[in-house]
C-alpha atoms as a PDB file:
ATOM      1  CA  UNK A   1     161.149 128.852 327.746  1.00  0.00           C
ATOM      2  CA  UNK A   2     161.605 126.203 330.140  1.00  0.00           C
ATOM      3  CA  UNK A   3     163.501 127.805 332.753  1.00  0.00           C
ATOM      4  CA  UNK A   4     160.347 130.680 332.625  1.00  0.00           C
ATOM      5  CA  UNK A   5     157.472 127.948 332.627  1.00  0.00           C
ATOM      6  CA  UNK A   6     159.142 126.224 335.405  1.00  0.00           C
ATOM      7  CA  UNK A   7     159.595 129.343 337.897  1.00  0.00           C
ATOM      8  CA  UNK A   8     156.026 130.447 336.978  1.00  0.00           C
ATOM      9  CA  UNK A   9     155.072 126.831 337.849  1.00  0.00           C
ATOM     10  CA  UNK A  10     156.955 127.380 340.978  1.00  0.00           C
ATOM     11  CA  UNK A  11     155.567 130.917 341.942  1.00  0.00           C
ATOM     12  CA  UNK A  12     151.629 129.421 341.159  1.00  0.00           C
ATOM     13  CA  UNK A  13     152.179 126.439 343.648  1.00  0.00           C
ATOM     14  CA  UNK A  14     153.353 129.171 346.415  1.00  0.00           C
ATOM     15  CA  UNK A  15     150.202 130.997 345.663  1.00  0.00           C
ATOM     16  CA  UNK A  16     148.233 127.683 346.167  1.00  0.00           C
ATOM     17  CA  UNK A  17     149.972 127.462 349.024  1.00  0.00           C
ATOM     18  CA  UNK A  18     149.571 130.969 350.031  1.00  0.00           C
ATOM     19  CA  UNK A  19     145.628 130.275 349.437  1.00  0.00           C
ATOM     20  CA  UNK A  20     145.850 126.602 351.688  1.00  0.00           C
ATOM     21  CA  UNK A  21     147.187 128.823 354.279  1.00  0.00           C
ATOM     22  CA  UNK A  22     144.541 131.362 353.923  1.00  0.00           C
ATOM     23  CA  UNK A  23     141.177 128.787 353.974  1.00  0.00           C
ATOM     24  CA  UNK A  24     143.062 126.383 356.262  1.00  0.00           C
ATOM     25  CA  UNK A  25     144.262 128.800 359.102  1.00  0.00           C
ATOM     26  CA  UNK A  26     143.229 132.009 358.373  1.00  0.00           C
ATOM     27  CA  UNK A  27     139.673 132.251 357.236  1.00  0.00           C
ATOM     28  CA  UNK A  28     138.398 133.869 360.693  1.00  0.00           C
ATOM     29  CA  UNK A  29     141.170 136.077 361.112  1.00  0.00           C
ATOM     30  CA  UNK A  30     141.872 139.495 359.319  1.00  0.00           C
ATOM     31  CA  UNK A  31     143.767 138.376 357.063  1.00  0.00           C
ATOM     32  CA  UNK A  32     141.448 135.995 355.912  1.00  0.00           C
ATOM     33  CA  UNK A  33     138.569 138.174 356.303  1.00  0.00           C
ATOM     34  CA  UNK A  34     140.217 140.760 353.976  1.00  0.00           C
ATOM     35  CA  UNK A  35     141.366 138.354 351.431  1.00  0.00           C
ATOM     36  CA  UNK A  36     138.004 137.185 350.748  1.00  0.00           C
ATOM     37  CA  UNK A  37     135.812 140.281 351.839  1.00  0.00           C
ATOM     38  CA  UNK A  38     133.773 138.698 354.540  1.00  0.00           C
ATOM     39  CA  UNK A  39     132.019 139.550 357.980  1.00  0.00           C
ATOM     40  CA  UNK A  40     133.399 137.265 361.034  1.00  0.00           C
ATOM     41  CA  UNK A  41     130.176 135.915 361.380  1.00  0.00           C
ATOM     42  CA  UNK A  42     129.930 134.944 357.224  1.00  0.00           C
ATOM     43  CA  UNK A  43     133.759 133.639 357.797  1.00  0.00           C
ATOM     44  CA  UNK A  44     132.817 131.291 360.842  1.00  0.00           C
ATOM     45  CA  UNK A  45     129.611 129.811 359.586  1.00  0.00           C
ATOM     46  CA  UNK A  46     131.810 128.879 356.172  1.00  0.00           C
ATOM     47  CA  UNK A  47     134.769 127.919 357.567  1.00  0.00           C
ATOM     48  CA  UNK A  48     134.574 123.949 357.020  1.00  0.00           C
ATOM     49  CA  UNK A  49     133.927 125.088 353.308  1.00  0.00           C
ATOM     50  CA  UNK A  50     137.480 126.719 353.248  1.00  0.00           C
ATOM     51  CA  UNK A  51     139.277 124.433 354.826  1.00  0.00           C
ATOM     52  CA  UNK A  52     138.173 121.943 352.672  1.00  0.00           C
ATOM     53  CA  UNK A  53     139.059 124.195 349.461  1.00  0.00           C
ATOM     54  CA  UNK A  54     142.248 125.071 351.315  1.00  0.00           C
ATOM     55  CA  UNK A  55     143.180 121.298 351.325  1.00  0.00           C
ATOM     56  CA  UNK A  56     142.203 121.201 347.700  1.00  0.00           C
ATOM     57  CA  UNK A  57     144.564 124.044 347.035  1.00  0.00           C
ATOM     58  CA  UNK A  58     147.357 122.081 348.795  1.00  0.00           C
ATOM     59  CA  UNK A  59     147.080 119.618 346.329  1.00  0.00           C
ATOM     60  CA  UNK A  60     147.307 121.672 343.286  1.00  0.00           C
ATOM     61  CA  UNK A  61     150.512 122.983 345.128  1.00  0.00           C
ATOM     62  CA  UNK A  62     151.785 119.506 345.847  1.00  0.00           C
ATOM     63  CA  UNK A  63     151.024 118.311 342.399  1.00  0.00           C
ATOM     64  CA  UNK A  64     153.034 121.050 340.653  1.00  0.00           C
ATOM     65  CA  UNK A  65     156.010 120.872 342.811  1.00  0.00           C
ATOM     66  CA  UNK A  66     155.675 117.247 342.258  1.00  0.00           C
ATOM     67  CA  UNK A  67     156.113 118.339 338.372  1.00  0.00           C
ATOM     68  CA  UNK A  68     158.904 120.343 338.800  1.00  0.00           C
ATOM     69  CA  UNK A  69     161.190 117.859 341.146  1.00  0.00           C
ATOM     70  CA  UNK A  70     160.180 114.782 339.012  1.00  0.00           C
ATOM     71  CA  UNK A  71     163.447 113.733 337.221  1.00  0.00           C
ATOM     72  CA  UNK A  72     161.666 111.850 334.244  1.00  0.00           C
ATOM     73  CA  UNK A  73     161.213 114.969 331.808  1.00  0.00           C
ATOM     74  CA  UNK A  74     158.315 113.517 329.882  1.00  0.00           C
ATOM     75  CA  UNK A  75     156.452 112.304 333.563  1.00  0.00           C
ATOM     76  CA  UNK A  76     157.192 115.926 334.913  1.00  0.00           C
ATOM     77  CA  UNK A  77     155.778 117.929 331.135  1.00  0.00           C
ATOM     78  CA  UNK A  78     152.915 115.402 331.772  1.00  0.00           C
ATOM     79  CA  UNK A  79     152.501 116.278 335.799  1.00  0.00           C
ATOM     80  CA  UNK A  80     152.991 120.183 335.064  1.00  0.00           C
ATOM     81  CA  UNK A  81     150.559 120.099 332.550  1.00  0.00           C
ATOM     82  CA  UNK A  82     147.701 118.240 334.316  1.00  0.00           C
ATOM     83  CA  UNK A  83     148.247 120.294 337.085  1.00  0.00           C
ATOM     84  CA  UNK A  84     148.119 123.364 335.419  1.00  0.00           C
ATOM     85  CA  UNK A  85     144.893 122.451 333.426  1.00  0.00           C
ATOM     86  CA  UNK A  86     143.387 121.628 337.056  1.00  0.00           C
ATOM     87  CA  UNK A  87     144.595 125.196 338.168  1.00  0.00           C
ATOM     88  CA  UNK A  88     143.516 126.520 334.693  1.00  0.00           C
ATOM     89  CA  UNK A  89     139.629 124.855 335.400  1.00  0.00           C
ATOM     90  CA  UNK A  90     139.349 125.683 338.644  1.00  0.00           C
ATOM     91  CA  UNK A  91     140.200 129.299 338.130  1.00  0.00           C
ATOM     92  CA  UNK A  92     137.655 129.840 335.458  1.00  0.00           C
ATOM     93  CA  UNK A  93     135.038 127.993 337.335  1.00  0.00           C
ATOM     94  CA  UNK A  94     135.916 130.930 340.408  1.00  0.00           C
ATOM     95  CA  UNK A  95     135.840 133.531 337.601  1.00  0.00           C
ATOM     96  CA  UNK A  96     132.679 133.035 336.623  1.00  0.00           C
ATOM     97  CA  UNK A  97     131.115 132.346 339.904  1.00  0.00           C
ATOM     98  CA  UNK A  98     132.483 133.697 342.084  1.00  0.00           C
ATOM     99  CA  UNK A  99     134.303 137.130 340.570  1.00  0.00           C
ATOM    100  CA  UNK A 100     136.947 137.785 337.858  1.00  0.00           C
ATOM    101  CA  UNK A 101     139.471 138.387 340.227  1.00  0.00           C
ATOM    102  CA  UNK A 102     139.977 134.345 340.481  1.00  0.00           C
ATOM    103  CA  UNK A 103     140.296 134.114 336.672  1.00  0.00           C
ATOM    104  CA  UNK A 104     142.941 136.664 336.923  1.00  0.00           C
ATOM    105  CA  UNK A 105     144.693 135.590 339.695  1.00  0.00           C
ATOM    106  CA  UNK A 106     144.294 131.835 338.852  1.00  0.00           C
ATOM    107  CA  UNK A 107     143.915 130.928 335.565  1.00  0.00           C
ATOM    108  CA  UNK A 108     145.771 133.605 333.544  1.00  0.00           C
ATOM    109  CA  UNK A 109     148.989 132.868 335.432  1.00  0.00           C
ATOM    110  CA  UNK A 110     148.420 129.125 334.958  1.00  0.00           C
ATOM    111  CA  UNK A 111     147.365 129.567 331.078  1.00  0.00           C
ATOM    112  CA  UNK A 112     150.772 131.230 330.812  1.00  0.00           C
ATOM    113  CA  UNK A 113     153.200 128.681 332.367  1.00  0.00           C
ATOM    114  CA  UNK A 114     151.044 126.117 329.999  1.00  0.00           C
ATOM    115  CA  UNK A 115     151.797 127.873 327.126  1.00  0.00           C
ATOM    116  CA  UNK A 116     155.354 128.819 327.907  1.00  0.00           C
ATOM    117  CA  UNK A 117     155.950 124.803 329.210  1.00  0.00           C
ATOM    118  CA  UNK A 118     154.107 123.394 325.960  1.00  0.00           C
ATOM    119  CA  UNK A 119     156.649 126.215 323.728  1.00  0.00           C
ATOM    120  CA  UNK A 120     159.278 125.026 325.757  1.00  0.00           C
END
C-alpha cells in the first residue's frame, strides 16, 4: 500500500506541477487557453490571478515531494497527509465553484493516495 500511495503522491505533485506551469507560463497561450476554456482577452485580463494560483500549486507540489524524500517516516506520513488534505480542500472548493472537473481531477486522486497512505 505504501509503494502505491507514494507513486500516486508522486504522479499528483507532477500534476501540480503540470498546473504551476500552466497558470505561471501558459495562461495566454493555447495551451493555456484550452486547458481552462478561455478567450485571449478573458486569459490576459486574469492572468495575475493564475500566476498567483500557479505559485500556490507549486507549493502543493513542493510540499508532497517534500513528503516523499523526507527520511523520518512518521514526519513524511505527517507531510503527505497535510499535503494531501490541502490538495483534497482545494479540489473540492474548485469542484463546487468552479466545475466538477477539478473535484475529479484534484481531489479524487488525492482522496485516494490518503486512503491508500493512511492503509498503508
Amino acid at each position: 500500500m505504501t509503494l502505491a500511495a507514494n507513486i500516486l503522491v508522486g504522479l499528483i505533485a507532477l500534476l501540480h506541477v503540470y498546473i504551476l506551469v500552466l497558470e505561471m507560463f501558459l495562461w495566454t497561450r493555447p495551451p493555456g487557453l484550452r486547458a481552462f476554456g478561455l478567450t485571449l482577452r478573458q486569459a490576459r485580463a486574469s492572468a495575475t490571478l493564475a500566476a498567483n494560483q500557479g505559485l500556490y500549486n507549486g507549493f502543493l507540489a513542493a510540499g508532497l515531494v517534500w513528503g516523499l524524500v523526507e527520511s523520518r517516516p512518521d514526519v513524511a506520513v505527517a507531510v503527505k497527509v497535510f499535503f494531501l488534505g490541502c490538495v483534497i480542500v482545494a479540489g473540492v472548493y474548485g469542484g463546487a465553484t468552479v466545475g466538477l472537473r477539478i473535484a475529479l481531477i484534484q481531489a479524487a486522486p488525492a482522496a485516494i493516495a490518503l486512503a491508500l497512505l493512511l492503509l498503508g
